[in-house]
C-alpha atoms as a PDB file:
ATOM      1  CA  UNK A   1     120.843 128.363 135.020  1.00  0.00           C
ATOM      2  CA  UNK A   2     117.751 126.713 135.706  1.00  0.00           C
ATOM      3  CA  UNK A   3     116.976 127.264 131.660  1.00  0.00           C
ATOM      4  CA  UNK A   4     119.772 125.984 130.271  1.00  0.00           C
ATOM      5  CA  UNK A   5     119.021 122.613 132.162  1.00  0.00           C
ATOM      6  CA  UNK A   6     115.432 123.160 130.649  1.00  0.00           C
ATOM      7  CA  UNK A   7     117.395 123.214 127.484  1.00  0.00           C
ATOM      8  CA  UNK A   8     119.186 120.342 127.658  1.00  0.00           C
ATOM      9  CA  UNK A   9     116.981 118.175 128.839  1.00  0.00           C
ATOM     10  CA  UNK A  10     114.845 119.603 125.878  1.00  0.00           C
ATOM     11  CA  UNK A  11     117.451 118.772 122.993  1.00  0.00           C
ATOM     12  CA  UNK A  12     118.059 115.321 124.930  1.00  0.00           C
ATOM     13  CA  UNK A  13     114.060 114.776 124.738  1.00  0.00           C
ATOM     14  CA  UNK A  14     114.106 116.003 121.243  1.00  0.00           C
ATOM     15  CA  UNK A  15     116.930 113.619 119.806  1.00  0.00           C
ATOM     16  CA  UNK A  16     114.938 110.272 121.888  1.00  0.00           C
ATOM     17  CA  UNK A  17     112.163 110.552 120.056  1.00  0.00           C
ATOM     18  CA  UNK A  18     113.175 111.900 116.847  1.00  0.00           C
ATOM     19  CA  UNK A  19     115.641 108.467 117.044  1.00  0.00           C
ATOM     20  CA  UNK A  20     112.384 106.667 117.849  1.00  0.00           C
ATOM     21  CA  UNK A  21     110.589 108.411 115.019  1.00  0.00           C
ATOM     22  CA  UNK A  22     113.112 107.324 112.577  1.00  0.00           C
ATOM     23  CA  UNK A  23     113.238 103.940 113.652  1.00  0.00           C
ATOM     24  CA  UNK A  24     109.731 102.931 113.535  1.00  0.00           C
ATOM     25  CA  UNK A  25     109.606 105.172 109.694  1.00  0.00           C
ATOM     26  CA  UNK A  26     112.589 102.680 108.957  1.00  0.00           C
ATOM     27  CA  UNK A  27     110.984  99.559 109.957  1.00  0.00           C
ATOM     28  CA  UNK A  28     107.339 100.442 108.478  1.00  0.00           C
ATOM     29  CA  UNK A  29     109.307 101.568 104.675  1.00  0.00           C
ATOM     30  CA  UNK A  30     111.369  98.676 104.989  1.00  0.00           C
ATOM     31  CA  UNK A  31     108.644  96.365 105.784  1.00  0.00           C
ATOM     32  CA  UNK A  32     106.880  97.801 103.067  1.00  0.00           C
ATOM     33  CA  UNK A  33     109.283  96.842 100.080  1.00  0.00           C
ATOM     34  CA  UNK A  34     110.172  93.414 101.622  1.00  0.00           C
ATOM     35  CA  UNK A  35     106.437  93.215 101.232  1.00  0.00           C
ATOM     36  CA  UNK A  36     106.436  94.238  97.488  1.00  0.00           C
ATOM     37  CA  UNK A  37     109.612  92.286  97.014  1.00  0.00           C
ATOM     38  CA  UNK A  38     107.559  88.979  98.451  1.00  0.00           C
ATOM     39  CA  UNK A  39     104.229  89.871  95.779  1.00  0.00           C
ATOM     40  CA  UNK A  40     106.597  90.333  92.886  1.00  0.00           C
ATOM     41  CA  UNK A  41     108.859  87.280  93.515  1.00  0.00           C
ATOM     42  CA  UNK A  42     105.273  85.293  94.293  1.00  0.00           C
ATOM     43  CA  UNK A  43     103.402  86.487  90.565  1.00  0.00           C
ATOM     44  CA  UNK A  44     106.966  85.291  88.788  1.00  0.00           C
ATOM     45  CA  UNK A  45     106.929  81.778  91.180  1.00  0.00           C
ATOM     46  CA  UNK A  46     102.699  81.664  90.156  1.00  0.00           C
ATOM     47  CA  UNK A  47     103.581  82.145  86.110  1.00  0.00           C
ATOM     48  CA  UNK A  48     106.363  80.093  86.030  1.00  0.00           C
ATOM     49  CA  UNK A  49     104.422  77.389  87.375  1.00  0.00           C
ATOM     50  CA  UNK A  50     101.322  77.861  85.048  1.00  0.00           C
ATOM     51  CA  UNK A  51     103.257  77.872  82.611  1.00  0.00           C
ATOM     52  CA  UNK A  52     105.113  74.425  83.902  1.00  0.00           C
ATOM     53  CA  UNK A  53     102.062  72.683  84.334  1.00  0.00           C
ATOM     54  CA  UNK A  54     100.101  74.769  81.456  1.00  0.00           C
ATOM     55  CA  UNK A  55     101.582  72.384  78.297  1.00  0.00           C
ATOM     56  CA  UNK A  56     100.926  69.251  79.400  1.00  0.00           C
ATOM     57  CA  UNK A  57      97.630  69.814  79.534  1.00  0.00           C
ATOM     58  CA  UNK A  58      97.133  71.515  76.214  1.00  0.00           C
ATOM     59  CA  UNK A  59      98.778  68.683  74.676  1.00  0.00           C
ATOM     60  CA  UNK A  60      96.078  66.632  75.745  1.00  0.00           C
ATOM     61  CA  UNK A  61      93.218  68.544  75.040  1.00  0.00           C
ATOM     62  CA  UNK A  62      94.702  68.846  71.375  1.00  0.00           C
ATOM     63  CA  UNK A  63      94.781  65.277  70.441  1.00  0.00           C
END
Protein backbone atom coordinates (compact mmCIF):
# COMPACT_ATOMS: atom_id res chain seq x y z
CA UNK A 1 0.00 0.00 0.00
CA UNK A 2 2.58 2.20 1.14
CA UNK A 3 3.83 2.20 -2.82
CA UNK A 4 0.96 2.98 -4.42
CA UNK A 5 0.77 6.24 -2.23
CA UNK A 6 4.52 6.61 -3.36
CA UNK A 7 2.93 6.43 -6.73
CA UNK A 8 0.54 8.83 -6.55
CA UNK A 9 2.09 11.30 -4.99
CA UNK A 10 4.76 10.63 -7.78
CA UNK A 11 2.32 11.16 -10.87
CA UNK A 12 0.79 14.21 -8.78
CA UNK A 13 4.57 15.60 -8.49
CA UNK A 14 5.12 14.72 -12.04
CA UNK A 15 1.99 16.58 -13.62
CA UNK A 16 2.99 20.06 -11.10
CA UNK A 17 5.92 20.54 -12.62
CA UNK A 18 5.54 19.31 -16.01
CA UNK A 19 2.37 22.12 -15.85
CA UNK A 20 5.06 24.48 -14.56
CA UNK A 21 7.46 23.42 -17.29
CA UNK A 22 5.00 24.17 -19.92
CA UNK A 23 4.03 27.34 -18.63
CA UNK A 24 7.22 29.08 -18.28
CA UNK A 25 8.20 27.28 -22.23
CA UNK A 26 4.83 29.14 -23.12
CA UNK A 27 5.60 32.42 -21.74
CA UNK A 28 9.48 32.47 -22.86
CA UNK A 29 8.17 31.31 -26.92
CA UNK A 30 5.50 33.66 -26.64
CA UNK A 31 7.57 36.41 -25.39
CA UNK A 32 9.85 35.63 -27.98
CA UNK A 33 7.59 36.33 -31.15
CA UNK A 34 5.83 39.34 -29.48
CA UNK A 35 9.45 40.36 -29.43
CA UNK A 36 10.03 39.71 -33.22
CA UNK A 37 6.56 40.98 -33.91
CA UNK A 38 7.69 44.50 -32.02
CA UNK A 39 11.37 44.58 -34.36
CA UNK A 40 9.44 43.90 -37.53
CA UNK A 41 6.52 46.33 -36.94
CA UNK A 42 9.49 48.95 -35.63
CA UNK A 43 11.92 48.53 -39.20
CA UNK A 44 8.36 49.10 -41.28
CA UNK A 45 7.40 52.31 -38.66
CA UNK A 46 11.58 53.41 -39.19
CA UNK A 47 11.21 53.13 -43.33
CA UNK A 48 8.07 54.54 -43.58
CA UNK A 49 9.23 57.46 -41.84
CA UNK A 50 12.56 57.87 -43.84
CA UNK A 51 10.92 57.68 -46.47
CA UNK A 52 8.24 60.52 -45.16
CA UNK A 53 10.77 62.82 -44.27
CA UNK A 54 13.41 61.47 -47.04
CA UNK A 55 11.74 63.77 -50.18
CA UNK A 56 11.59 66.85 -48.79
CA UNK A 57 14.90 66.99 -48.33
CA UNK A 58 16.07 65.75 -51.68
CA UNK A 59 13.99 68.30 -53.20
CA UNK A 60 16.06 70.76 -51.69
CA UNK A 61 19.33 69.57 -52.20
CA UNK A 62 18.30 69.30 -56.02
CA UNK A 63 17.53 72.85 -56.71
Amino acid sequence: MSRTVWTVLGVIAAVVIAWVLVDVVFSVVWFLVKAVIVLIVAAVVFFVLRALVRPSDRDSVGR
